[in-house]
Protein backbone atom coordinates (compact mmCIF):
# COMPACT_ATOMS: atom_id res chain seq x y z
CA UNK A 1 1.08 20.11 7.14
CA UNK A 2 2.44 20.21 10.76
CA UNK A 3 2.26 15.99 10.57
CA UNK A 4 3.54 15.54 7.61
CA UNK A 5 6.89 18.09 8.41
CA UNK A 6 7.26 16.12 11.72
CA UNK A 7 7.05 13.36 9.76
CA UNK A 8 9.61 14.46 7.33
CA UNK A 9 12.20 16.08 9.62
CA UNK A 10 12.38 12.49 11.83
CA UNK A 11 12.95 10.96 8.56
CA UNK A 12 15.64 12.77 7.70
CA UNK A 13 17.40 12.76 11.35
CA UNK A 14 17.03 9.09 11.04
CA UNK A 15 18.85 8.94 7.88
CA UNK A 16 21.74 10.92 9.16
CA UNK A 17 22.02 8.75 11.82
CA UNK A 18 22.22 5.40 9.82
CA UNK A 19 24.20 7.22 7.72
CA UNK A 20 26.73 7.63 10.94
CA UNK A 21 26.14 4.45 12.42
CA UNK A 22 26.66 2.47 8.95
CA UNK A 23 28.67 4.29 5.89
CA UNK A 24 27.33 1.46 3.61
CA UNK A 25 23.43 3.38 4.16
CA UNK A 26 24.89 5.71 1.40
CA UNK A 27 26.14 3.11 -0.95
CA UNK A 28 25.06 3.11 -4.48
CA UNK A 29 23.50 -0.45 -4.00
CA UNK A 30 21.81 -0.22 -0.96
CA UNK A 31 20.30 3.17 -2.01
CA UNK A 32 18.71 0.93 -5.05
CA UNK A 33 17.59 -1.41 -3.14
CA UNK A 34 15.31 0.51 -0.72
CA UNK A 35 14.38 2.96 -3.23
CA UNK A 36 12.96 -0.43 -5.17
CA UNK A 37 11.50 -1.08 -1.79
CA UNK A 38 9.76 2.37 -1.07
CA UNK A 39 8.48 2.27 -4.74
CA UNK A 40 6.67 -1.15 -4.18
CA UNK A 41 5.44 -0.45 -0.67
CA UNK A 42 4.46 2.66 -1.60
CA UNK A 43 2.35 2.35 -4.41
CA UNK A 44 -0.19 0.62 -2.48
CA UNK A 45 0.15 2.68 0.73
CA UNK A 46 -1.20 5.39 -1.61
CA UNK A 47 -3.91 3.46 -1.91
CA UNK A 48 -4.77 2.33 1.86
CA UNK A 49 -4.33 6.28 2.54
CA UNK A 50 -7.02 6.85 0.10
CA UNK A 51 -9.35 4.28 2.03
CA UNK A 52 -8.36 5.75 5.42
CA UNK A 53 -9.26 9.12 4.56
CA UNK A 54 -12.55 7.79 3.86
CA UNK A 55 -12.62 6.58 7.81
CA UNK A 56 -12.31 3.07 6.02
CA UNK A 57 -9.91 -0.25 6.18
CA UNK A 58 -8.80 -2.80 4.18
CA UNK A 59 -6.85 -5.59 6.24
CA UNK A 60 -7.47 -8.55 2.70
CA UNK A 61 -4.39 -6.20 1.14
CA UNK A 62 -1.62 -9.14 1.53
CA UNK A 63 -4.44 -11.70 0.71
CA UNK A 64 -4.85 -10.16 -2.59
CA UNK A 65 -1.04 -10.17 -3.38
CA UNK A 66 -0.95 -13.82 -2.77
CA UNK A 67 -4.34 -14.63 -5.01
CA UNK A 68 -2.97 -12.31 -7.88
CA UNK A 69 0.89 -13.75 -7.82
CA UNK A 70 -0.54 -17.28 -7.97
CA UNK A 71 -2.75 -16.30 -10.86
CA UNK A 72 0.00 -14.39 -12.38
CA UNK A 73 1.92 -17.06 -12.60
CA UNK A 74 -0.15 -19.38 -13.41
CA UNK A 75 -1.62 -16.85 -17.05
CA UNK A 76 2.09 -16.31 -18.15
CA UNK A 77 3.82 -19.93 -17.93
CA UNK A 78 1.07 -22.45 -16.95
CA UNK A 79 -1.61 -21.03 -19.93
CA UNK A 80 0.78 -19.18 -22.13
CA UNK A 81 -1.66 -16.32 -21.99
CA UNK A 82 0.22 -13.06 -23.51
CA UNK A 83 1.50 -10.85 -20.84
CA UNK A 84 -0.57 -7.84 -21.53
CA UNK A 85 -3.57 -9.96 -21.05
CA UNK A 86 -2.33 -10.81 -18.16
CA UNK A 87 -1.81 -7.62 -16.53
CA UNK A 88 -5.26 -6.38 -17.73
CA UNK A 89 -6.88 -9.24 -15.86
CA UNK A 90 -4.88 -9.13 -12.56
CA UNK A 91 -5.71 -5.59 -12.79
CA UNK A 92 -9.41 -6.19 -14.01
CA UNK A 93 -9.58 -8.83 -10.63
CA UNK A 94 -7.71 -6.36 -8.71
CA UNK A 95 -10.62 -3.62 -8.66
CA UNK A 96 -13.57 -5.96 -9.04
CA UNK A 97 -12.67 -6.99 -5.63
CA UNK A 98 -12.08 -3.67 -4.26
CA UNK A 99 -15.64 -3.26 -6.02
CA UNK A 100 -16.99 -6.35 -4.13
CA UNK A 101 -15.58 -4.31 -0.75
CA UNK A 102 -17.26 -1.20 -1.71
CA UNK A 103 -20.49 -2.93 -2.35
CA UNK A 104 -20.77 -4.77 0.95
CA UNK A 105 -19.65 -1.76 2.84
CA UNK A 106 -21.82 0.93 1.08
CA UNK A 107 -24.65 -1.49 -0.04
CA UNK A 108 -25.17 -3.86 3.24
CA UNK A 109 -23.40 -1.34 5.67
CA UNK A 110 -20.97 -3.62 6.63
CA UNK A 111 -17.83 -2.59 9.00
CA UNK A 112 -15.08 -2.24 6.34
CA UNK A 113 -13.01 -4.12 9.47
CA UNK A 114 -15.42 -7.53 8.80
CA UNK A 115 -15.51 -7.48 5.25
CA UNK A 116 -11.71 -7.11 4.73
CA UNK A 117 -10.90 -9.39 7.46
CA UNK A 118 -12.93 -11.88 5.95
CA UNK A 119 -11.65 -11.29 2.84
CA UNK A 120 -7.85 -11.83 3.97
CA UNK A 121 -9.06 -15.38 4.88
CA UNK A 122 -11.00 -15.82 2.17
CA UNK A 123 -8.39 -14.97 -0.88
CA UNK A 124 -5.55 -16.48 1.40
CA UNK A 125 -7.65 -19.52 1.18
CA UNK A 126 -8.86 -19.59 -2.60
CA UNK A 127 -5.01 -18.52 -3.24
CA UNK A 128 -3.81 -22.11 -1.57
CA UNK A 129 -6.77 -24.04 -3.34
CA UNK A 130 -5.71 -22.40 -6.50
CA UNK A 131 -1.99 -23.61 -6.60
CA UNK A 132 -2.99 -26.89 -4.55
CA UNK A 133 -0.56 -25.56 -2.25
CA UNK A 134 2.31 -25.33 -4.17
CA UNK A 135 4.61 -22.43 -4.60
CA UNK A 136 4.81 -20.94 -8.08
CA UNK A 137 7.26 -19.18 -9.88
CA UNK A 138 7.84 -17.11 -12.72
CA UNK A 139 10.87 -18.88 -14.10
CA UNK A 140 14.07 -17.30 -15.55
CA UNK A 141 12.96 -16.11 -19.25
CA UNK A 142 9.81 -16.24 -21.14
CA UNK A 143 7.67 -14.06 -23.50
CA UNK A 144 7.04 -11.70 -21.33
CA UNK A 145 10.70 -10.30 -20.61
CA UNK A 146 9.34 -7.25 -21.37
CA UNK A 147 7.17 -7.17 -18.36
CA UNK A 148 9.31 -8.48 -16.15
CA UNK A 149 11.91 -5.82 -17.25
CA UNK A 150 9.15 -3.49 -16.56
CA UNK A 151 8.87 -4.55 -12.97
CA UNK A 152 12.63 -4.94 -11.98
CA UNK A 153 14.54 -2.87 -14.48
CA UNK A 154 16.15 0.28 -13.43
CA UNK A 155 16.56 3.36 -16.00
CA UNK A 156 19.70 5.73 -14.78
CA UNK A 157 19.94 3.86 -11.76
CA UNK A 158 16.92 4.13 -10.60
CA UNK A 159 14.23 1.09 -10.06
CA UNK A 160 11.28 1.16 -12.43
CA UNK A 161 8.82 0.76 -9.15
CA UNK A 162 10.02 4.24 -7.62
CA UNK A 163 9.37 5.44 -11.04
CA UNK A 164 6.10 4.20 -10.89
CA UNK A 165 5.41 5.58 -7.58
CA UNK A 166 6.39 8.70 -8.87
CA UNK A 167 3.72 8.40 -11.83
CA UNK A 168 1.19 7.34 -9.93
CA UNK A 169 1.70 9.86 -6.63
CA UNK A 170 1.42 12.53 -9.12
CA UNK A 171 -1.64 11.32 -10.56
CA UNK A 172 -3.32 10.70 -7.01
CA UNK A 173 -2.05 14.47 -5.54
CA UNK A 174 -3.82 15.87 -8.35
CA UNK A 175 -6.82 13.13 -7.79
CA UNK A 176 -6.88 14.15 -4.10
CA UNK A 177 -5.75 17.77 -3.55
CA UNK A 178 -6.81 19.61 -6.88
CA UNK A 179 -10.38 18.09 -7.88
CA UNK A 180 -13.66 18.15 -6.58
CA UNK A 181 -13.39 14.62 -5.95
CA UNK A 182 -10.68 14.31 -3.45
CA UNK A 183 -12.74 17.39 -1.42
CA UNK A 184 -15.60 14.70 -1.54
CA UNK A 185 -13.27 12.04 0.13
CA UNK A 186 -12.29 14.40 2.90
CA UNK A 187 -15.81 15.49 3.23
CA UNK A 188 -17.27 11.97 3.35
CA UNK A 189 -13.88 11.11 5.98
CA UNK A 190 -15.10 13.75 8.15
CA UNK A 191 -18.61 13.44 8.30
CA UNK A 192 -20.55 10.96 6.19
CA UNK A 193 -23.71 11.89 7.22
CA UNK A 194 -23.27 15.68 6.84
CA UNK A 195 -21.88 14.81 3.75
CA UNK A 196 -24.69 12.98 2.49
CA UNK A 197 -27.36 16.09 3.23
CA UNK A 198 -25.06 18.39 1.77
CA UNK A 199 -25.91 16.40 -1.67
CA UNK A 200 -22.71 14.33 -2.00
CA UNK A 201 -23.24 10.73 -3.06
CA UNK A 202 -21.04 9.52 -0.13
CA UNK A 203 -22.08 5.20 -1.02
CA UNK A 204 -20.03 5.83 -4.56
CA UNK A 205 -17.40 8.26 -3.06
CA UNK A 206 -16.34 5.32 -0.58
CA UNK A 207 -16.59 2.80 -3.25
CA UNK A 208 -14.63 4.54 -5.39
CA UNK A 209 -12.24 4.31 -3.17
CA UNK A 210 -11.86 0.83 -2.47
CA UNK A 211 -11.61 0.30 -6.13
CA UNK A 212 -8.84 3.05 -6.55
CA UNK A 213 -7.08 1.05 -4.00
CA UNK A 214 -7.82 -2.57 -5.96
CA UNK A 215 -6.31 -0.73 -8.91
CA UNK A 216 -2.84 0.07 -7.00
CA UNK A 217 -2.73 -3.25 -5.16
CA UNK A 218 -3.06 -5.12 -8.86
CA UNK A 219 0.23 -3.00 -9.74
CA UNK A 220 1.98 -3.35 -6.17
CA UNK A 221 0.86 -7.76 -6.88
CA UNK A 222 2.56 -8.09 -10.52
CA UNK A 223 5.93 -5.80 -9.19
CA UNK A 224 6.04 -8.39 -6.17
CA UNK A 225 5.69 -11.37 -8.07
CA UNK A 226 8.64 -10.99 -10.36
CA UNK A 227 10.46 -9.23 -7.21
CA UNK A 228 10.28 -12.67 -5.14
CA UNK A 229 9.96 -14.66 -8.61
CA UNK A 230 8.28 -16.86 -6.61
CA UNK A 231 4.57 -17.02 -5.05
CA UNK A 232 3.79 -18.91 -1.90
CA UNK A 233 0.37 -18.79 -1.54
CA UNK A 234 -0.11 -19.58 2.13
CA UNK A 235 3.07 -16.75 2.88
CA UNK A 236 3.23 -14.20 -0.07
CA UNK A 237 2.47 -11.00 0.94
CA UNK A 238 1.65 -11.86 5.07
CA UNK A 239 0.90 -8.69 6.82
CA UNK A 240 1.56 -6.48 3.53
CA UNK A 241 -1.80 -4.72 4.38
CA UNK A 242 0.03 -3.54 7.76
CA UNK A 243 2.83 -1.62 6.57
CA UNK A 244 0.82 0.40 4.27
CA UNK A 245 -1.43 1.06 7.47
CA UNK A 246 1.39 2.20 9.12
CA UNK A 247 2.43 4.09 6.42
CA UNK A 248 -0.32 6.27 5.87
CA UNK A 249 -0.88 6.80 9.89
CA UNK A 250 2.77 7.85 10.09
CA UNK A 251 2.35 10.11 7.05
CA UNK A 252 -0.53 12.11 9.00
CA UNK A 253 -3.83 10.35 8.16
CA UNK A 254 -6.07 9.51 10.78
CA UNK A 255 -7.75 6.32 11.46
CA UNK A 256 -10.85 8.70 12.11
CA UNK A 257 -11.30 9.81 8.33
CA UNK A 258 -10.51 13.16 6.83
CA UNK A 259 -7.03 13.73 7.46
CA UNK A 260 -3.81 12.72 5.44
CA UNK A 261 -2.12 13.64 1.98
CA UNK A 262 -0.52 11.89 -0.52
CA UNK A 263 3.07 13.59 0.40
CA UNK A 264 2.63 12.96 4.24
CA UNK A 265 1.74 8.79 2.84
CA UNK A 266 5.00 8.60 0.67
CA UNK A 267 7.24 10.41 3.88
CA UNK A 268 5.42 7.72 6.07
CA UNK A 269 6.60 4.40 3.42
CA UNK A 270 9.73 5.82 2.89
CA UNK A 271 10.65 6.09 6.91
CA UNK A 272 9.12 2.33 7.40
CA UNK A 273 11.77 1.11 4.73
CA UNK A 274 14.36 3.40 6.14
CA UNK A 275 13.71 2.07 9.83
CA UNK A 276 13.55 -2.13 8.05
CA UNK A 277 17.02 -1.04 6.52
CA UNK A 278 18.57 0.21 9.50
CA UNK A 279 17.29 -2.90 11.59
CA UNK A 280 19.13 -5.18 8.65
CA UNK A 281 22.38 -2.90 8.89
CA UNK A 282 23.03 -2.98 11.95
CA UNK A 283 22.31 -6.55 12.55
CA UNK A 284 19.23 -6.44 14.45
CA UNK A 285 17.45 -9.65 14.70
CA UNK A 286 14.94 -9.50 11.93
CA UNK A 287 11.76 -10.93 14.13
CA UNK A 288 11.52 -7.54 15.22
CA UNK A 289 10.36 -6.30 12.29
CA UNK A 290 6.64 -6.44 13.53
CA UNK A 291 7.52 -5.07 16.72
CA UNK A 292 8.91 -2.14 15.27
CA UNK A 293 5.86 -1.90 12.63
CA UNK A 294 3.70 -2.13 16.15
CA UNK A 295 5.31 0.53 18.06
CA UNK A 296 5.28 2.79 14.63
CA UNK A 297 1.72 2.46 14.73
CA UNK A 298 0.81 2.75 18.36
CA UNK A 299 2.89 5.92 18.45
CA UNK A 300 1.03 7.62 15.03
CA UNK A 301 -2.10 6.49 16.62
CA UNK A 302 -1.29 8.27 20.30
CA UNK A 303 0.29 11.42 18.30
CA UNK A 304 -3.22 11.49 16.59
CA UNK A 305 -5.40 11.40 19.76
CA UNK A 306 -3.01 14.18 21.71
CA UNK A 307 -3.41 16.09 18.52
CA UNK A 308 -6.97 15.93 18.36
CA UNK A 309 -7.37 16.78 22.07
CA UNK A 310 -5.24 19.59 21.91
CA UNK A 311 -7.15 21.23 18.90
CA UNK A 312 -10.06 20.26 20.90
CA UNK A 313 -9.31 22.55 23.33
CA UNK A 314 -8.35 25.48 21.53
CA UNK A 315 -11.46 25.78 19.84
């Protein structure tokens, strides 16, 4: 817990400063607006976390928002299909390919670094080929205003995807913290082999994963889609994959396997959106975005290595 109260006491320091630096940090509307953001970022940070634990990767994350928008878009106004067929099937996609991961990393024992590399390239790709390069949209109104209101509404001011973060944060702390199952993840994070002669199917446990985290990328790709209302398959989701890495290594879990929490994960997203909002605040030129995300992720990754020396040592 020592990570994850770091964690949360910088994040709160930080916000009193904005706060300081910029009264309009406190403002009703700006308050929606990043809790919208930490609720979409989030959900699928939960997910990468997951992965991590696991001493796995996934760098295909943004790929997969940009296959799944364009195929969104494409079920609800190009096909007419009904929108709860829709979801089903961008969620259906969504963990067969998280599946496909698992498989090639468990099955072939494949570096999950390769196979999600490759797969950014390859669903960017298939995403362009699909749309012919075009940018698709969602349009204005349709017959599935009840999805869309499901994505973008807010209920007593606050946005439906920090309500869904909420949901699905309690769901995975129970998943990860209170079953036999999440003890398996941590065990298979720590050691896979030791795992494995201790009787736990480790090749399913780190599947499971990857399709736990196809699951909450499938959500995270339909809130996206009617938050842009637009899908640019060669730009749609770019980099995605890193913020939830940073996320999760700010939150406490290590790159290593067998560290992190769901609470440490949320802290982590919601300090990344507080650190974008002070950047667009206070006027600072938005290319640094990445070079903030950078330095957020060197410094988890040196905390992590003093860390581990220092417990080193005192055992």
């Amino acid at each position: 817990m020592k990570k994850e109260l770091g964690t949360f006491i910088l994040l709160v320091v930080l916000c009193v400063v904005v706060a300081i630096l910029q009264p309009q940090f406190l403002s009703s509307a700006n308050l929606q607006n990043m809790a919208r953001q930490i609720g979409m970022y989030g959900i699928f940070s939960l997910g990468l976390g997951i992965v991590i634990i696991t001493g796995g990767i996934d760098l295909s994350v943004g790929s997969v928002f940009a296959l799944l928008g364009v195929l969104l878009s494409m079920m609800l106004t190009a096909w007419m299909w009904p929108a709860a067929l829709a979801v089903v099937v961008i969620l259906g996609i969504a963990m067969a390919l998280g599946a496909l991961h698992g498989l090639l990393i468990t099955k072939l024992r494949m570096q999950p670094f390769i196979v999600t590399l490759c797969g950014l390239l390859f669903y960017r790709g298939l995403a362009r080929f699909i749309a012919n390069d075009e940018t698709k949209g969602l349009g204005g109104s349709g017959n599935f205003d009840w999805l869309r209101e499901l994505a973008t509404g807010v209920v007593f001011g606050i946005p439906m995807p920090f309500i869904l973060l909420i949901i699905i944060s309690a769901g995975m702390w129970v998943l990860l913290h209170r079953s036999v199952y999440g003890r398996y993840l941590y065990a298979v994070g720590r050691n896979e082999v030791a795992a494995r002669y201790s009787g736990i199917n480790s090749s399913r446990i780190i599947a499971s994963a990857y399709i736990i985290l196809g699951l909450v990328t499938g959500i995270s790709a339909i809130l996206f889609a009617f938050y842009t209302n637009s899908i640019s398959p060669s730009s749609h989701g770019n980099s995605y994959e890193l913020y939830g890495i940073a996320a999760a290594v700010l939150g406490g879990c290590s790159l290593r396997g067998g560290e992190g929490s769901i609470i440490g994960i949320l802290i982590g997203a919601a300090l990344l959106q507080v650190l974008q909002n002070l950047v667009n605040l206070l006027g600072i030129p938005s290319s640094l975005n990445f070079a903030v995300m950078g330095a957020v992720i060197l410094l988890g990754v040196i905390a992590d290595q003093l860390l581990q020396r220092r417990t080193a040592r005192a055992t």
